[in-house]
Protein backbone atom coordinates (compact mmCIF):
# COMPACT_ATOMS: atom_id res chain seq x y z
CA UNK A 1 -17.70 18.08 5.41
CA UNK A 2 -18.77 16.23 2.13
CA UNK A 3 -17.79 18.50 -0.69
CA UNK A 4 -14.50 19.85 1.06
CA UNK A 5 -11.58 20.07 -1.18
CA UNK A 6 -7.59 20.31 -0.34
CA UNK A 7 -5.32 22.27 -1.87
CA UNK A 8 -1.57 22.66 -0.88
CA UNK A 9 0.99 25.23 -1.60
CA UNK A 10 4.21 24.61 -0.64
CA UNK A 11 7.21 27.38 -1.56
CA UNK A 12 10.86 25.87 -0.90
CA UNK A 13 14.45 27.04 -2.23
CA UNK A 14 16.44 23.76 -2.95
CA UNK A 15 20.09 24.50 -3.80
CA UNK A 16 20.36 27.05 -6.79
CA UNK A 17 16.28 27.35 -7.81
CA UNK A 18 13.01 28.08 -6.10
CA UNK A 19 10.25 25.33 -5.92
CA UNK A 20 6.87 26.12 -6.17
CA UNK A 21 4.20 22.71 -5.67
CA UNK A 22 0.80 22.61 -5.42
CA UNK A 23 -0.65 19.35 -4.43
CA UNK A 24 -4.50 17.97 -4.41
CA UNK A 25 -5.70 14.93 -2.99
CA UNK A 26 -8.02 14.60 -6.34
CA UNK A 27 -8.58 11.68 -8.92
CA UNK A 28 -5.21 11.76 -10.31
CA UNK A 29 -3.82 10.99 -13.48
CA UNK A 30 -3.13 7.57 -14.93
CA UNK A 31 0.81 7.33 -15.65
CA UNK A 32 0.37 6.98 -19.37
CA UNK A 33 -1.44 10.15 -19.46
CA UNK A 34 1.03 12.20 -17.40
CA UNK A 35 3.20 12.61 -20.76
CA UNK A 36 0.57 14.22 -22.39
CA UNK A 37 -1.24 16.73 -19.99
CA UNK A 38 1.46 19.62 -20.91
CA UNK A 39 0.34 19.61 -24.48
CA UNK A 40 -2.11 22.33 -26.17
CA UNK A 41 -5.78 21.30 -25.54
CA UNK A 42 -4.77 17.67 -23.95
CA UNK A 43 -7.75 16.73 -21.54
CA UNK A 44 -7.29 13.54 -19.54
CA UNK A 45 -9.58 10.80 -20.82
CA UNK A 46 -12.27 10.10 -17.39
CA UNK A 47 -15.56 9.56 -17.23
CA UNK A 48 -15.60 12.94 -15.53
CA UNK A 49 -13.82 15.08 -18.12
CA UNK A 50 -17.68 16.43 -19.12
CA UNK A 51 -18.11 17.63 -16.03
CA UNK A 52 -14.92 19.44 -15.86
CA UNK A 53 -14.54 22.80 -17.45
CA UNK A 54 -11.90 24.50 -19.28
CA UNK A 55 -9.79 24.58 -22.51
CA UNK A 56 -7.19 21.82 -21.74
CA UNK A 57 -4.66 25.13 -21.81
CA UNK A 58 -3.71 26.06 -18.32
CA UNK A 59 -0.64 22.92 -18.16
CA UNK A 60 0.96 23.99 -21.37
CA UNK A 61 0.70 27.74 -20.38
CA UNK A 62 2.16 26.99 -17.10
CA UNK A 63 5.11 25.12 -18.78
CA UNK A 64 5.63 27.78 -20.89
CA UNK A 65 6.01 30.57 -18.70
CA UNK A 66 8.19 28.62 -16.79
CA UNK A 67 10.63 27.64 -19.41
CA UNK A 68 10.39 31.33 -20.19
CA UNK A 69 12.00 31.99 -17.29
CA UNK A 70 14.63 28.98 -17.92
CA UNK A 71 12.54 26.76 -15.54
CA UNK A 72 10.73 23.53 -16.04
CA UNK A 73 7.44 22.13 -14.36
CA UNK A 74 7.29 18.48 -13.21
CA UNK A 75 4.36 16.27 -11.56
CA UNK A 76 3.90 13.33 -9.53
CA UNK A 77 0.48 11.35 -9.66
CA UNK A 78 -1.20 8.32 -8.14
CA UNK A 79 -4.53 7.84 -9.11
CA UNK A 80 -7.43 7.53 -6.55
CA UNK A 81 -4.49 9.43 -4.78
CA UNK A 82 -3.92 13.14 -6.22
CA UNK A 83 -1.52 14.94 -7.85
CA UNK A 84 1.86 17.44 -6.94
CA UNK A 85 2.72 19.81 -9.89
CA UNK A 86 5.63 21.66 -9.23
CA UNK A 87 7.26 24.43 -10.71
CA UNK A 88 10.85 24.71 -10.54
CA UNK A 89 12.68 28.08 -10.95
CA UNK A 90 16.64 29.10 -11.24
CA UNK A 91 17.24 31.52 -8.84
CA UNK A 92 19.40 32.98 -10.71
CA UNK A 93 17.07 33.71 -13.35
CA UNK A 94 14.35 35.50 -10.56
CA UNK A 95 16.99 37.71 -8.81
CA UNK A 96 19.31 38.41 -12.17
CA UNK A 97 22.36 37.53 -10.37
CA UNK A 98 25.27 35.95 -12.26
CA UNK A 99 27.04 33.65 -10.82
């Protein structure tokens, strides 16, 4: 129906860390933006960024929670297309286990 929105979750382990994506089939983000969206307050410049809400926080949270835990967070984005943010973790790191 008009309206409908898609969100995917995928969890995967890849070799030695644990991958956690979510994926959209949104507006996207223009490739010279993609830099920037991790940074305190950083809101993508559209003509629909006043009808989004928020702080422009939630990205540079996520990264840091994830290199608190000696991961990093990536993303992949087409615009008109969506966008995959994924969160990669050392296993290591989530089970304590020393190799």
């Amino acid at each position: 129906a008009d309206g409908d929105r898609w969100i995917g979750v995928e969890l995967a382990r890849r070799g030695d860390e644990v991958t956690i994506s979510v994926s959209d089939h949104g507006i996207g983000i223009p490739r010279e933006e993609l830099e920037r969206i991790f940074e305190r307050f950083h809101r993508v410049s559209t003509g629909l960024v006043h009808d989004v809400k928020g702080s422009g926080l939630g990205l540079s949270l996520v990264r840091h929670i994830a290199e608190a835990h000696g991961g990093t967070v990536t993303v992949q984005s087409e615009v008109g297309q969506g966008s995959t943010f994924t969160i990669h973790l050392p296993i290591d790191g989530l089970t304590g286990e020393n190799e």
